[in-house]
Protein backbone atom coordinates (compact mmCIF):
# COMPACT_ATOMS: atom_id res chain seq x y z
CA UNK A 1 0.00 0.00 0.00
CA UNK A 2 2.69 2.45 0.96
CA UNK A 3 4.23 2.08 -2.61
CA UNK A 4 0.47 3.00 -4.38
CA UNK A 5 0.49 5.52 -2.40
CA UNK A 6 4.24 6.70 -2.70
CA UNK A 7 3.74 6.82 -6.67
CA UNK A 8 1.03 8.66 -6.60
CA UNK A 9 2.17 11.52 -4.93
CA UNK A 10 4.88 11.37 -7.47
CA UNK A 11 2.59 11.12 -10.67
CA UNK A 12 0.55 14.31 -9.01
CA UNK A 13 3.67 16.31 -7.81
CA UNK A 14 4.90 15.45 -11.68
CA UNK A 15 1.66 16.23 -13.43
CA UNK A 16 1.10 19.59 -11.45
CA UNK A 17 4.45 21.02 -11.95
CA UNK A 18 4.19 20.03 -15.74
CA UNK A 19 1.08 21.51 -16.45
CA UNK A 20 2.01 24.61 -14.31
CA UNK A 21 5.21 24.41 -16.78
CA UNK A 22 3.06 23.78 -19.89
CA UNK A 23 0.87 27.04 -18.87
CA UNK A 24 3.62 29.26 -18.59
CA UNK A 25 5.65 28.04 -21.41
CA UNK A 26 2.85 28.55 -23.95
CA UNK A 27 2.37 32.72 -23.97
CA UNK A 28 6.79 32.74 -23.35
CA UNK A 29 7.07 30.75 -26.86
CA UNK A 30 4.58 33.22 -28.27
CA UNK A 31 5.77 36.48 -27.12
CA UNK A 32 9.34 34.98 -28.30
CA UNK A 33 7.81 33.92 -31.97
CA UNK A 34 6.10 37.49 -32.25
CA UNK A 35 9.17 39.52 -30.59
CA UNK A 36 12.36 38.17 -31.23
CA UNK A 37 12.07 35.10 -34.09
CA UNK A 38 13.61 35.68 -37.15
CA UNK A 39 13.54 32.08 -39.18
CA UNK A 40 12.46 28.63 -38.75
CA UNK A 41 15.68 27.81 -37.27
CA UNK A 42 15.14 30.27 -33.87
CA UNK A 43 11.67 28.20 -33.73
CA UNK A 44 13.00 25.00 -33.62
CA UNK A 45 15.58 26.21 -30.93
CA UNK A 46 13.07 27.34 -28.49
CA UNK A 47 11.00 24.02 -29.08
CA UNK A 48 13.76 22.32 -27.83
CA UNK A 49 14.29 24.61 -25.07
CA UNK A 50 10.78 24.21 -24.26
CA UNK A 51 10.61 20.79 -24.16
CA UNK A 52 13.47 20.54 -21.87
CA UNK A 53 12.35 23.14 -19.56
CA UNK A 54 8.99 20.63 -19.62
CA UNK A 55 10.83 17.32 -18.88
CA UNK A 56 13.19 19.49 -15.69
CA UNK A 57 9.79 20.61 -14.73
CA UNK A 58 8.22 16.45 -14.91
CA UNK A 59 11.37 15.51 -13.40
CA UNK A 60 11.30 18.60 -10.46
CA UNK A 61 7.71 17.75 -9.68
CA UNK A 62 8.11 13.63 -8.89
CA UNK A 63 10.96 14.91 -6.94
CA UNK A 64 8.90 17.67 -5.06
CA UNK A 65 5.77 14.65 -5.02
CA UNK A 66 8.40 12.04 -3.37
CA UNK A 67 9.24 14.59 -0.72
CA UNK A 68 5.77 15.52 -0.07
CA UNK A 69 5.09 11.53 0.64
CA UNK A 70 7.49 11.28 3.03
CA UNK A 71 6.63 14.46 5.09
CA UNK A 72 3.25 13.04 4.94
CA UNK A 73 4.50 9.26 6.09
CA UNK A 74 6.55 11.19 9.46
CA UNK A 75 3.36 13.06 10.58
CA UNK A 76 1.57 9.42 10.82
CA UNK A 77 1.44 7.37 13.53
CA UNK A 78 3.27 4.04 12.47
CA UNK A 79 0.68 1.22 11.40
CA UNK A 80 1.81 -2.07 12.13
């Protein structure tokens, strides 16, 4: 039970961060394509910026999920 439980605060803490990420990436890439883009080329760039900025951000939240299960497993009383 402990491990259901332990990945799921990891899929959440991942999934929040990452959508928080996606949200904020979205109007950044467009104010970059309207302000500063010149070609193709500085598009593709900051796609693959944004995608790694996404995966840090997946990776970041199941980190920031694991650490939130065990704060939340030293509050309870132990089961036996």
């Amino acid at each position: 039970m402990r491990f259901i439980a332990r990945l799921f605060f990891i899929v959440v803490g991942a999934t929040a961060l990452g959508f928080i990420s996606y949200k904020l990436i979205g109007p950044v890439g467009h104010w970059y394509e309207l302000n500063f883009a010149r070609n193709d080329d500085d598009l593709g760039q900051a796609y693959m910026v944004a995608l790694a900025v996404q995966f840090l951000a997946l990776i970041a939240g199941g980190w920031l999920g694991d650490w939130a299960f065990r704060k939340w497993r030293q509050r309870q009383p132990d089961r036996p």
